[in-house]
PDB file of N, CA and C in Angstrom:
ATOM      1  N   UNK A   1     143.571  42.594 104.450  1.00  0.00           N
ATOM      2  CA  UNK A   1     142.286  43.220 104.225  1.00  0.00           C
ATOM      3  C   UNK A   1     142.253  44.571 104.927  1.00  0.00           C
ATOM      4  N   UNK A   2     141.781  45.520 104.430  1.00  0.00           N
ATOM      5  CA  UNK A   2     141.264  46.869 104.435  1.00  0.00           C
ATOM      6  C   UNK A   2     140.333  46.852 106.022  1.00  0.00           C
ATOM      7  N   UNK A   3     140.265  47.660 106.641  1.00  0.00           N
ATOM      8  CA  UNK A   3     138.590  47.883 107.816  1.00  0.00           C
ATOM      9  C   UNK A   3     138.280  48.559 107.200  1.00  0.00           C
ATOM     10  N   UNK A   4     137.156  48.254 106.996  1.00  0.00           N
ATOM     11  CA  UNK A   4     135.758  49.348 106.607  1.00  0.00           C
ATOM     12  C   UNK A   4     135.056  49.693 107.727  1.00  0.00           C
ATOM     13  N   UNK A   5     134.881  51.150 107.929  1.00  0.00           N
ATOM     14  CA  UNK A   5     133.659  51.502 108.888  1.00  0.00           C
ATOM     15  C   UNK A   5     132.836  52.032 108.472  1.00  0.00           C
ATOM     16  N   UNK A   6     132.555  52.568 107.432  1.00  0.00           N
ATOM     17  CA  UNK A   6     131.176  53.233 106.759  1.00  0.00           C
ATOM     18  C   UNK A   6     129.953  52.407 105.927  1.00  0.00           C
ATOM     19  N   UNK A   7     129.431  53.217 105.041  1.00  0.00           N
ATOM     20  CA  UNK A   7     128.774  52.586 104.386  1.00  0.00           C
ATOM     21  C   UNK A   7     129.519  52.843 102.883  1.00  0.00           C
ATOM     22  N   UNK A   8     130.086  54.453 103.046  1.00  0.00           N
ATOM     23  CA  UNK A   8     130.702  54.967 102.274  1.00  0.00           C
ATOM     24  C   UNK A   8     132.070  53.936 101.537  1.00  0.00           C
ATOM     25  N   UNK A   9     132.390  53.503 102.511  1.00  0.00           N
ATOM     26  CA  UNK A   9     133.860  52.970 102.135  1.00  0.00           C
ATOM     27  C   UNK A   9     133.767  51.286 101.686  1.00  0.00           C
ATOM     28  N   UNK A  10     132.234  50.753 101.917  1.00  0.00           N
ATOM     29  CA  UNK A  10     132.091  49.346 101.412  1.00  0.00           C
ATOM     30  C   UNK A  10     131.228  49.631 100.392  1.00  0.00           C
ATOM     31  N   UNK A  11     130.573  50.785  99.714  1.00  0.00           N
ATOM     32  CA  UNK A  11     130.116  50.712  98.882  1.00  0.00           C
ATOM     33  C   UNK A  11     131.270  51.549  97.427  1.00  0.00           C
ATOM     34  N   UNK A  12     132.124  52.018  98.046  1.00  0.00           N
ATOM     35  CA  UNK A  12     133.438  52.394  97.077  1.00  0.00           C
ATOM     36  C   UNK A  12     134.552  51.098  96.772  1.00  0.00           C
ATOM     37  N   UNK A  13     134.144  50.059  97.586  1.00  0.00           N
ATOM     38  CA  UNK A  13     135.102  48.768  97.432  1.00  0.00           C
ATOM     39  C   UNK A  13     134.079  48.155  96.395  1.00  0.00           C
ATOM     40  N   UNK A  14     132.923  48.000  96.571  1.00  0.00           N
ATOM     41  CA  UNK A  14     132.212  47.890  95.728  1.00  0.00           C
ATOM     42  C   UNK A  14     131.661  48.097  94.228  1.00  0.00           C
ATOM     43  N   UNK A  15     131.352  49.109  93.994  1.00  0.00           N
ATOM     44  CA  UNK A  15     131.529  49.662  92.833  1.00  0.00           C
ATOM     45  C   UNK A  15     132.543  50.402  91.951  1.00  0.00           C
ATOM     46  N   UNK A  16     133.521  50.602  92.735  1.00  0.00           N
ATOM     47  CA  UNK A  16     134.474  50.974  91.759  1.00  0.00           C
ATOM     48  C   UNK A  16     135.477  49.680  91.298  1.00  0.00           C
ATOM     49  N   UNK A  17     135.585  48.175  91.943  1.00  0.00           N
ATOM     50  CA  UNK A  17     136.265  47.303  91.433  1.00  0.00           C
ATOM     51  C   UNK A  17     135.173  46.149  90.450  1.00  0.00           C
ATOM     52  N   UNK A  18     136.166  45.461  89.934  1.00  0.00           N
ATOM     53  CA  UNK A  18     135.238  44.286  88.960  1.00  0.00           C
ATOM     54  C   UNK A  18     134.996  43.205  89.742  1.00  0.00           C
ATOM     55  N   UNK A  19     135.719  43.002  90.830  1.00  0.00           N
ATOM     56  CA  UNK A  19     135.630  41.904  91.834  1.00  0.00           C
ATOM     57  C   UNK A  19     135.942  42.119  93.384  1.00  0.00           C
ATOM     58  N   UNK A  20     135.185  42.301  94.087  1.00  0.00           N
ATOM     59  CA  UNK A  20     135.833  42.236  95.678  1.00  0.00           C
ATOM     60  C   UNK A  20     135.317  41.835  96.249  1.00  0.00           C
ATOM     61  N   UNK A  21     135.786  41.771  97.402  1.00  0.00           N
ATOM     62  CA  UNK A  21     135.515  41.225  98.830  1.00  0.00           C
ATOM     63  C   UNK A  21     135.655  41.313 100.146  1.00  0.00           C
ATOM     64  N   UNK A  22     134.149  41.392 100.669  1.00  0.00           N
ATOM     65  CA  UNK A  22     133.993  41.620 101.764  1.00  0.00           C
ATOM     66  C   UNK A  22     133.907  40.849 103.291  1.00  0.00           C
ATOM     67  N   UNK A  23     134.650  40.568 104.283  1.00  0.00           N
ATOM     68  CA  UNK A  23     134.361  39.502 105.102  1.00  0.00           C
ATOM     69  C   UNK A  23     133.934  40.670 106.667  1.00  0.00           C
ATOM     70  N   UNK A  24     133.036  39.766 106.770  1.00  0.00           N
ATOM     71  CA  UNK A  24     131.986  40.298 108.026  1.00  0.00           C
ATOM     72  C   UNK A  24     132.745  39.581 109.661  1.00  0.00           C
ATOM     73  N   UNK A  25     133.316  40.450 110.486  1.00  0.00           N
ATOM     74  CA  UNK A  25     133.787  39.068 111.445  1.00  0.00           C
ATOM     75  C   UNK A  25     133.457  39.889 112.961  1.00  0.00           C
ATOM     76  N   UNK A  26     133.748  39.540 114.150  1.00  0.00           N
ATOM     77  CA  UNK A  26     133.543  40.039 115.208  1.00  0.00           C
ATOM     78  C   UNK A  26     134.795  39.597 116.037  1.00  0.00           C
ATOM     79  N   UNK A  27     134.540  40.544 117.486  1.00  0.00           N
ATOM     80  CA  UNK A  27     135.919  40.739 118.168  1.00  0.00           C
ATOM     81  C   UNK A  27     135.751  39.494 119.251  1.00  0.00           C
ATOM     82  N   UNK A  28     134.713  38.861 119.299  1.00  0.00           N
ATOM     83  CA  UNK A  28     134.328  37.661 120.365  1.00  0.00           C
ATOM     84  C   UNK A  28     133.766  36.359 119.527  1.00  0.00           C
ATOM     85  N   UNK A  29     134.710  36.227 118.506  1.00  0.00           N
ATOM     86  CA  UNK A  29     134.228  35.137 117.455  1.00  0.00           C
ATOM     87  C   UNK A  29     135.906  34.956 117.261  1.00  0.00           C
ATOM     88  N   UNK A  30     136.042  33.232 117.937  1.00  0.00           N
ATOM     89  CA  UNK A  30     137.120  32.545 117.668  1.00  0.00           C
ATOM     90  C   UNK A  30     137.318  32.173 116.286  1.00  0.00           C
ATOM     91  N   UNK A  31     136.207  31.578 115.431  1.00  0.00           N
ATOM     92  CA  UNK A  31     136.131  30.963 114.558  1.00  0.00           C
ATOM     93  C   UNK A  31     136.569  31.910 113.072  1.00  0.00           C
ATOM     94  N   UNK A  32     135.958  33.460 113.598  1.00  0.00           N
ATOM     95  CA  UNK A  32     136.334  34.546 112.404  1.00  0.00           C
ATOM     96  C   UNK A  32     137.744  34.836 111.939  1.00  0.00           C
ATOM     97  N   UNK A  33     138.925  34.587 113.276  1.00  0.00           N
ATOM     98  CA  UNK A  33     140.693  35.273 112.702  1.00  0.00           C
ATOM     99  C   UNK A  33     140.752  33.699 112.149  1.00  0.00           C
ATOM    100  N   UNK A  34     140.430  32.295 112.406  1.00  0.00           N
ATOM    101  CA  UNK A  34     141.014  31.526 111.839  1.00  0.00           C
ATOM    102  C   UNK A  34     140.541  31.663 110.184  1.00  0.00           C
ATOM    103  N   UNK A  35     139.167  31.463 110.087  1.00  0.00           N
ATOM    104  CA  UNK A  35     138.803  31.419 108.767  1.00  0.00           C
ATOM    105  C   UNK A  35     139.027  32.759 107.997  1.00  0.00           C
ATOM    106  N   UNK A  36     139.458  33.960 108.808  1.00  0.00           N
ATOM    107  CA  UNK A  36     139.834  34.898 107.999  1.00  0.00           C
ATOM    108  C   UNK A  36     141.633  34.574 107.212  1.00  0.00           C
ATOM    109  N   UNK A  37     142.216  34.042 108.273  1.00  0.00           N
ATOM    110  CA  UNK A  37     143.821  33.767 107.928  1.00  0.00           C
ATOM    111  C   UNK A  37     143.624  32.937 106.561  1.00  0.00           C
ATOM    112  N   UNK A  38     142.808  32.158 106.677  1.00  0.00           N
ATOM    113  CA  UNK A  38     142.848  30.976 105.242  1.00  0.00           C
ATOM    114  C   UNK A  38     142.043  32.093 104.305  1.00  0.00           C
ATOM    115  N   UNK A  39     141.034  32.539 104.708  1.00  0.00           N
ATOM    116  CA  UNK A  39     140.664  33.047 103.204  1.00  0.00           C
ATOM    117  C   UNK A  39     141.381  34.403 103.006  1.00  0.00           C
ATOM    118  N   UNK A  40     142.305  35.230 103.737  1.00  0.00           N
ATOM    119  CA  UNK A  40     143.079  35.914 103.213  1.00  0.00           C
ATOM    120  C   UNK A  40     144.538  35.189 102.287  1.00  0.00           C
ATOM    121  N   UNK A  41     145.057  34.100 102.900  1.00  0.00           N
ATOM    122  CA  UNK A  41     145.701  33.168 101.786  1.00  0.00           C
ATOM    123  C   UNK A  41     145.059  32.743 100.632  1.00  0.00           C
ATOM    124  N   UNK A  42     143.642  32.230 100.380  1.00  0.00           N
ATOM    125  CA  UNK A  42     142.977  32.274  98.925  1.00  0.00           C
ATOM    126  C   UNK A  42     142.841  33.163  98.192  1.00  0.00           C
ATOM    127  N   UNK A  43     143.043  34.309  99.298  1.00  0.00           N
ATOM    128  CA  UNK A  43     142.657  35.844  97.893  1.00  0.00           C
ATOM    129  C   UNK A  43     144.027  36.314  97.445  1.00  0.00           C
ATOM    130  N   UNK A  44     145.403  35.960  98.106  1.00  0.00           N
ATOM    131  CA  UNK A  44     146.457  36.334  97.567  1.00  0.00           C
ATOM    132  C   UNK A  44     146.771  35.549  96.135  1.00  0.00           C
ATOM    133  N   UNK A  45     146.175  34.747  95.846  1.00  0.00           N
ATOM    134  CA  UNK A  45     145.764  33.603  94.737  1.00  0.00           C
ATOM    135  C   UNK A  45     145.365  34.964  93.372  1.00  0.00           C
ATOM    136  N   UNK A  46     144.671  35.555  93.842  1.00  0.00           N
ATOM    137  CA  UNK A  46     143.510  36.355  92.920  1.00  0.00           C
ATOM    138  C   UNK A  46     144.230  38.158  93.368  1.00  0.00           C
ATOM    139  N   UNK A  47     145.088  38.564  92.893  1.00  0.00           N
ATOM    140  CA  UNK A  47     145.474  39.880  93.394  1.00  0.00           C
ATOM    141  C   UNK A  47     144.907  40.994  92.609  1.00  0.00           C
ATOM    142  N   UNK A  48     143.916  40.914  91.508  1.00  0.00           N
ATOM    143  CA  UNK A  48     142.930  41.933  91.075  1.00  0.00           C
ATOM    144  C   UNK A  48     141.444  41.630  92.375  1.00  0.00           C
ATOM    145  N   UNK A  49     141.528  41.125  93.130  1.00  0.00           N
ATOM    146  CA  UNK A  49     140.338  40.892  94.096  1.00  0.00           C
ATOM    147  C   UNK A  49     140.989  42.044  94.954  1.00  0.00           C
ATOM    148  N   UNK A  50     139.950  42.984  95.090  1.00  0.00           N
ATOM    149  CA  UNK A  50     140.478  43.945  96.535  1.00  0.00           C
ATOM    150  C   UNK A  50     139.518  43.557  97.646  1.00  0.00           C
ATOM    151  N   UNK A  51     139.977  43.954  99.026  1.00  0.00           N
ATOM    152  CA  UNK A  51     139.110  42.974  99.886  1.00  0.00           C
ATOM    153  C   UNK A  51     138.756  44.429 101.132  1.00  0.00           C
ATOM    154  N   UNK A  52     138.207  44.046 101.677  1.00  0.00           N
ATOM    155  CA  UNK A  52     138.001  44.377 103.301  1.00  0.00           C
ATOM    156  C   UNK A  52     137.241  44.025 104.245  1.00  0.00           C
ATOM    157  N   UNK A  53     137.582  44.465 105.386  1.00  0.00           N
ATOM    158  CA  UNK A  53     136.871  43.502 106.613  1.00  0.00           C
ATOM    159  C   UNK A  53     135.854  44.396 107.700  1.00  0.00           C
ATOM    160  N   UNK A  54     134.923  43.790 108.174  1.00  0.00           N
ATOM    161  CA  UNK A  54     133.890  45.105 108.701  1.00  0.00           C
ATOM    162  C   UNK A  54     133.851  43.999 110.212  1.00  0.00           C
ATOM    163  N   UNK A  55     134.067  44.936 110.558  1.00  0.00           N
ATOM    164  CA  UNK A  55     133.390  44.292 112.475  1.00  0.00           C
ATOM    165  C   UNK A  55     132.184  44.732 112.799  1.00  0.00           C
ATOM    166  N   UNK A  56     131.170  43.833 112.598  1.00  0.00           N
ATOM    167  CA  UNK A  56     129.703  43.635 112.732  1.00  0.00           C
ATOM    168  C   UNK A  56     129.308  43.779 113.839  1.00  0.00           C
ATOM    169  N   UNK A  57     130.447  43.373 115.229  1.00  0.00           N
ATOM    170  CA  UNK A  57     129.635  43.736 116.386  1.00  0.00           C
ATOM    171  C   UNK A  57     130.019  45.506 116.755  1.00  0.00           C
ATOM    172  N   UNK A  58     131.070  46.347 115.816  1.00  0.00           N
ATOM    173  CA  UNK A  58     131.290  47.464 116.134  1.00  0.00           C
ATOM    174  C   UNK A  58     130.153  48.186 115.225  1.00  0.00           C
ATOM    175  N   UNK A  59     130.019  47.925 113.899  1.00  0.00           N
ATOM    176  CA  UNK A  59     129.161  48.305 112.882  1.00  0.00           C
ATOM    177  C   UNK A  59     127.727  47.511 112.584  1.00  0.00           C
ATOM    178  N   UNK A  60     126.834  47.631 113.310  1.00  0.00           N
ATOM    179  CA  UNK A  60     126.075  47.183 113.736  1.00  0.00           C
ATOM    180  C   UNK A  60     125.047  47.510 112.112  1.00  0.00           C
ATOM    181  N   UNK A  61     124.547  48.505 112.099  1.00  0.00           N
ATOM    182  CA  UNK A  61     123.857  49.291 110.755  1.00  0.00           C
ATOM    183  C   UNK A  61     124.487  48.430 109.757  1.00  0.00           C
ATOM    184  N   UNK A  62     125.883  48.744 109.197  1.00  0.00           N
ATOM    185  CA  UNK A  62     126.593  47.810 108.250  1.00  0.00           C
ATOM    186  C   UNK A  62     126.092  46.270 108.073  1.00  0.00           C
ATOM    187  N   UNK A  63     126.092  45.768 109.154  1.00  0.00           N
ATOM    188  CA  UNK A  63     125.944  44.382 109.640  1.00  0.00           C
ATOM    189  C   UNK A  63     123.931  44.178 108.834  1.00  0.00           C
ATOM    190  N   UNK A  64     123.386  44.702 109.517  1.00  0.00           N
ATOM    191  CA  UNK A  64     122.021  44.670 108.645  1.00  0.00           C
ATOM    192  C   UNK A  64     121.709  45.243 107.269  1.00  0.00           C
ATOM    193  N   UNK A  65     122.275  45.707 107.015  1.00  0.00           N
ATOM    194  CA  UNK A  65     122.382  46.638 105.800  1.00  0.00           C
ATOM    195  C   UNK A  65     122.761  45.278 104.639  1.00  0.00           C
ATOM    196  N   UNK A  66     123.741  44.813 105.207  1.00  0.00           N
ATOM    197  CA  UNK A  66     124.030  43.613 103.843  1.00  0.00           C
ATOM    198  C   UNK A  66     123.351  42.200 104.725  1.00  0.00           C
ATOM    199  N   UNK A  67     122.817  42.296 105.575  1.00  0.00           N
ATOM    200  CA  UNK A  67     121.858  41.084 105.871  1.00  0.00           C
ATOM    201  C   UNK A  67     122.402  40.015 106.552  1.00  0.00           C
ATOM    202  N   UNK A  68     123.420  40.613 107.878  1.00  0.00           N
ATOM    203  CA  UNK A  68     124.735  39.801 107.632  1.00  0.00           C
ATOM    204  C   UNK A  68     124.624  39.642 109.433  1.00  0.00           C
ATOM    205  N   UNK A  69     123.600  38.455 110.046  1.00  0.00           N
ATOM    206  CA  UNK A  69     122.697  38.224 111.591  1.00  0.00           C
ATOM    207  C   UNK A  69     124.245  37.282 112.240  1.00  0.00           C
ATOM    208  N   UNK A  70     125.053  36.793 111.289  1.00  0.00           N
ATOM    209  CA  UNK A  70     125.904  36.227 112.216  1.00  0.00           C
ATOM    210  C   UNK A  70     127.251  36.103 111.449  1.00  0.00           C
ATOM    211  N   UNK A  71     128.578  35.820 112.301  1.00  0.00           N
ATOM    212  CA  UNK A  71     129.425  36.070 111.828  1.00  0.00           C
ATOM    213  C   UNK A  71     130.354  34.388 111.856  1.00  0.00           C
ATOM    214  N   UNK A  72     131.290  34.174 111.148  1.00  0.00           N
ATOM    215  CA  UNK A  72     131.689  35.480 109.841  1.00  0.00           C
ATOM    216  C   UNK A  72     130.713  35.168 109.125  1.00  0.00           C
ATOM    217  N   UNK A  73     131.045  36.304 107.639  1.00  0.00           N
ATOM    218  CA  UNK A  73     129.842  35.777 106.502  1.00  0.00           C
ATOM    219  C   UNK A  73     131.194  36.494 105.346  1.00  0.00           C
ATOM    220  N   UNK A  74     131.572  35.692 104.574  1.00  0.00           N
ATOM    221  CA  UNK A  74     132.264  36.284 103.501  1.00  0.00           C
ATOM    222  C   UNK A  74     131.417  36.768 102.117  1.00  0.00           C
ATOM    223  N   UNK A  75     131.517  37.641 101.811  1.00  0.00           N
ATOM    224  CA  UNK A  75     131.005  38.138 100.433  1.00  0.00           C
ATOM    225  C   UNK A  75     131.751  38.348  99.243  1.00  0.00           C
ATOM    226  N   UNK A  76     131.575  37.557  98.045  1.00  0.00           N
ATOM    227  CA  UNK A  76     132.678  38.343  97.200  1.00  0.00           C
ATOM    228  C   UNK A  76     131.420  39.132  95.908  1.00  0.00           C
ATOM    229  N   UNK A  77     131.741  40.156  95.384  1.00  0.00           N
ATOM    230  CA  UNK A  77     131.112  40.969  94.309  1.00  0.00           C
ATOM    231  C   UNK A  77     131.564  40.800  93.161  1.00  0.00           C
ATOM    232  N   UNK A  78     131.180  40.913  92.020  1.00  0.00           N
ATOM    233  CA  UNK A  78     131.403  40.554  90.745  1.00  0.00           C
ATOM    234  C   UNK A  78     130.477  41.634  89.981  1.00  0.00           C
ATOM    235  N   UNK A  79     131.620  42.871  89.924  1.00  0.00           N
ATOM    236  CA  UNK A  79     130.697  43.982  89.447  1.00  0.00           C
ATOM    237  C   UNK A  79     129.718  44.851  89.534  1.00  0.00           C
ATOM    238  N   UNK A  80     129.807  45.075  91.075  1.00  0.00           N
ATOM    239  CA  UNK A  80     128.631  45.315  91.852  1.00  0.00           C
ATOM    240  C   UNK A  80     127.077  44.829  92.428  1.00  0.00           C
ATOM    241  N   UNK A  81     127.579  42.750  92.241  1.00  0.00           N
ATOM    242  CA  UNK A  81     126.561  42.425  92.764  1.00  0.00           C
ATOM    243  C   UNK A  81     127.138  40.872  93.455  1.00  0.00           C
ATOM    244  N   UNK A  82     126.344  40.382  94.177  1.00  0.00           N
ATOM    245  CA  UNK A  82     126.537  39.903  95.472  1.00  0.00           C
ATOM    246  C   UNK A  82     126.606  38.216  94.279  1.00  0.00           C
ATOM    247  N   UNK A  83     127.892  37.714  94.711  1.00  0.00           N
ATOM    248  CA  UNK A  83     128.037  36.458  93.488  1.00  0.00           C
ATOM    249  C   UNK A  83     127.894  35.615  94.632  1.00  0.00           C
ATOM    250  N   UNK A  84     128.780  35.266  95.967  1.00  0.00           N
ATOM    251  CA  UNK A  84     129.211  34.383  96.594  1.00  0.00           C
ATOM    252  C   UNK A  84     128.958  34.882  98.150  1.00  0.00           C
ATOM    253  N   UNK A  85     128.058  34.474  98.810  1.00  0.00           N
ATOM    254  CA  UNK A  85     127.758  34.396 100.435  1.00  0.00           C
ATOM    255  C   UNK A  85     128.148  33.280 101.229  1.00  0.00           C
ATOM    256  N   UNK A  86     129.137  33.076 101.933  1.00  0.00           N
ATOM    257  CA  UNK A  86     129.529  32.082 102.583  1.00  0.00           C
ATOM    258  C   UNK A  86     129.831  32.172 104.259  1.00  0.00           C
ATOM    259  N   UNK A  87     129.353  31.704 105.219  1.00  0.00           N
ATOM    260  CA  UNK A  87     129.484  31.993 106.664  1.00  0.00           C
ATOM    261  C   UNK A  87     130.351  30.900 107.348  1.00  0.00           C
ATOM    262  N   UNK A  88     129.849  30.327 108.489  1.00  0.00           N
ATOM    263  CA  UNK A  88     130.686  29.539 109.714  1.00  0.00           C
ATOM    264  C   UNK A  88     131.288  28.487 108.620  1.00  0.00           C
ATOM    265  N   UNK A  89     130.042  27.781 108.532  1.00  0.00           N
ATOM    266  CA  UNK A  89     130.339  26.275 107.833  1.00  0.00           C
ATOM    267  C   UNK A  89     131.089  25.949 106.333  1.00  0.00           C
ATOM    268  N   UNK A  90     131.780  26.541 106.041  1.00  0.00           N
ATOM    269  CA  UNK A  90     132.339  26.712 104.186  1.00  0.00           C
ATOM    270  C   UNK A  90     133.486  25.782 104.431  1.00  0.00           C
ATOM    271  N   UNK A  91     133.192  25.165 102.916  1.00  0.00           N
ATOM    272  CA  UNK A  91     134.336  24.315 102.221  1.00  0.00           C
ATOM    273  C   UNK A  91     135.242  25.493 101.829  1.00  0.00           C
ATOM    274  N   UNK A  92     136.014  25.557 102.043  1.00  0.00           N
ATOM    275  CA  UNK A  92     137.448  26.478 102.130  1.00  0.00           C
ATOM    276  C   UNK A  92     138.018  26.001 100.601  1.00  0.00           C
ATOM    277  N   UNK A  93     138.033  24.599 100.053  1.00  0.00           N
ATOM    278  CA  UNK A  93     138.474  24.090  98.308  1.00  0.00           C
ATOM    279  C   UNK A  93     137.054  24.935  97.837  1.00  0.00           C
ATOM    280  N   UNK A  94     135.839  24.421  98.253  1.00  0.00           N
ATOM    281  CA  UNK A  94     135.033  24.971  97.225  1.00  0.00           C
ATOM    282  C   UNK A  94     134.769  26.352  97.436  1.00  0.00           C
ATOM    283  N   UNK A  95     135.265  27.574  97.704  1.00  0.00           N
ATOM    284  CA  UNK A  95     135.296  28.616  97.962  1.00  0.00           C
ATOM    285  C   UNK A  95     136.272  28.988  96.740  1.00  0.00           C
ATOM    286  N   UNK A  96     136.966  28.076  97.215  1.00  0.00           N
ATOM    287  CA  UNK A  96     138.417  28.786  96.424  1.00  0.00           C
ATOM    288  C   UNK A  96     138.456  28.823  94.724  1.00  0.00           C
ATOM    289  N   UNK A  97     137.877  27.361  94.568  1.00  0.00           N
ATOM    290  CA  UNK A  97     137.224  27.238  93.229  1.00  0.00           C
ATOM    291  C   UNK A  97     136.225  27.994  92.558  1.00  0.00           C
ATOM    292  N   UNK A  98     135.140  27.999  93.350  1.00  0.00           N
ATOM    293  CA  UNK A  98     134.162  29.147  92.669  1.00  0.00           C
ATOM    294  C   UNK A  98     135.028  30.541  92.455  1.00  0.00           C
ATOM    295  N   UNK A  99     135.312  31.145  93.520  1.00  0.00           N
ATOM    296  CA  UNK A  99     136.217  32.134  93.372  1.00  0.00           C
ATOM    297  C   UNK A  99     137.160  32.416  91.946  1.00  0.00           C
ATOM    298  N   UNK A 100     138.225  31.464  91.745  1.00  0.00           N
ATOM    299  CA  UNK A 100     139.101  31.039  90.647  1.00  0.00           C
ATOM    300  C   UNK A 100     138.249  30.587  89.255  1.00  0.00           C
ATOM    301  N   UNK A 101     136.946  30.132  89.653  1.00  0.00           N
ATOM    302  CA  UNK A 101     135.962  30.101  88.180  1.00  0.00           C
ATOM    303  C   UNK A 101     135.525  31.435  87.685  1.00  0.00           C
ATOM    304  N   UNK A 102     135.190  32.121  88.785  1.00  0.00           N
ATOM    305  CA  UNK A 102     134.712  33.584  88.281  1.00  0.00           C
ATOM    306  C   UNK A 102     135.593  34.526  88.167  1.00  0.00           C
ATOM    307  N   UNK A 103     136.714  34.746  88.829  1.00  0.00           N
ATOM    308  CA  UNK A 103     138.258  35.284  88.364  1.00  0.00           C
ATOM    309  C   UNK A 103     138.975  35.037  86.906  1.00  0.00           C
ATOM    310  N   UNK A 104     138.530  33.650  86.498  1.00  0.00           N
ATOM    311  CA  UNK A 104     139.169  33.250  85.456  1.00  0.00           C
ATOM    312  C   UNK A 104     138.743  33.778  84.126  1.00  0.00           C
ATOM    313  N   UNK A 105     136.854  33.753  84.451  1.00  0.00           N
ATOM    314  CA  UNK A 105     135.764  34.304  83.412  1.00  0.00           C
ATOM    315  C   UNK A 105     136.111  35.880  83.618  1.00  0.00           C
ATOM    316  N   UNK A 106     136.513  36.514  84.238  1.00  0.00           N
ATOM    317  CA  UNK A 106     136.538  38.105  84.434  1.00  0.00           C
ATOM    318  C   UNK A 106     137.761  38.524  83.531  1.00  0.00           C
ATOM    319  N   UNK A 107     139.097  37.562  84.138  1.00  0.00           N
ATOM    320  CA  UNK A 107     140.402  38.242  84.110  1.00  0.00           C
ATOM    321  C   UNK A 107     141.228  37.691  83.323  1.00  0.00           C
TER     322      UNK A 107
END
């Protein structure tokens, strides 16, 4: 995954792809590199998905801007709008599935 630090650069991941994704994580959150390692292995699944990652406790503005009070919070887009919000607690199969349902309908 990509760092994003702007607003500029998550709203160009955004609208210029048919599908991406965004994961929200912090530098004092154990729980964010594990669940980032697995859901960066689900998106190698899907290689038209472009992704990137924003550090919420560095990008604070960012962090409210997409509504995003605790970490992680994964987002994926589907054409410039918000399909899939998922944080701490996610089924990691049913992630992967929704994901692969709406990949499948796109691509």
């Amino acid at each position: 995954m990509d760092n994003l630090n702007n607003d500029t650069e998550l709203l160009d991941l955004i609208k210029d792809k048919r599908m991406s994704a965004i994961y929200f994580t912090g530098g004092a959150c154990g729980a964010c590199e594990v669940i980032k390692t697995k859901i960066e292995d689900i998106l190698k699944r899907f290689p038209e998905i472009k992704s990137g990652e924003v550090n919420a406790e560095k990008h604070l503005d960012l962090a409210a801007k997409y509504n995003v009070f605790s970490v992680p919070i994964f987002l994926l887009y589907i054409e410039g709008k918000e399909s899939i919000r998922v944080g701490r607690n996610l089924d990691l199969l049913e992630l992967e599935a929704s994901v692969k349902r709406y990949y499948e309908m796109i691509f």
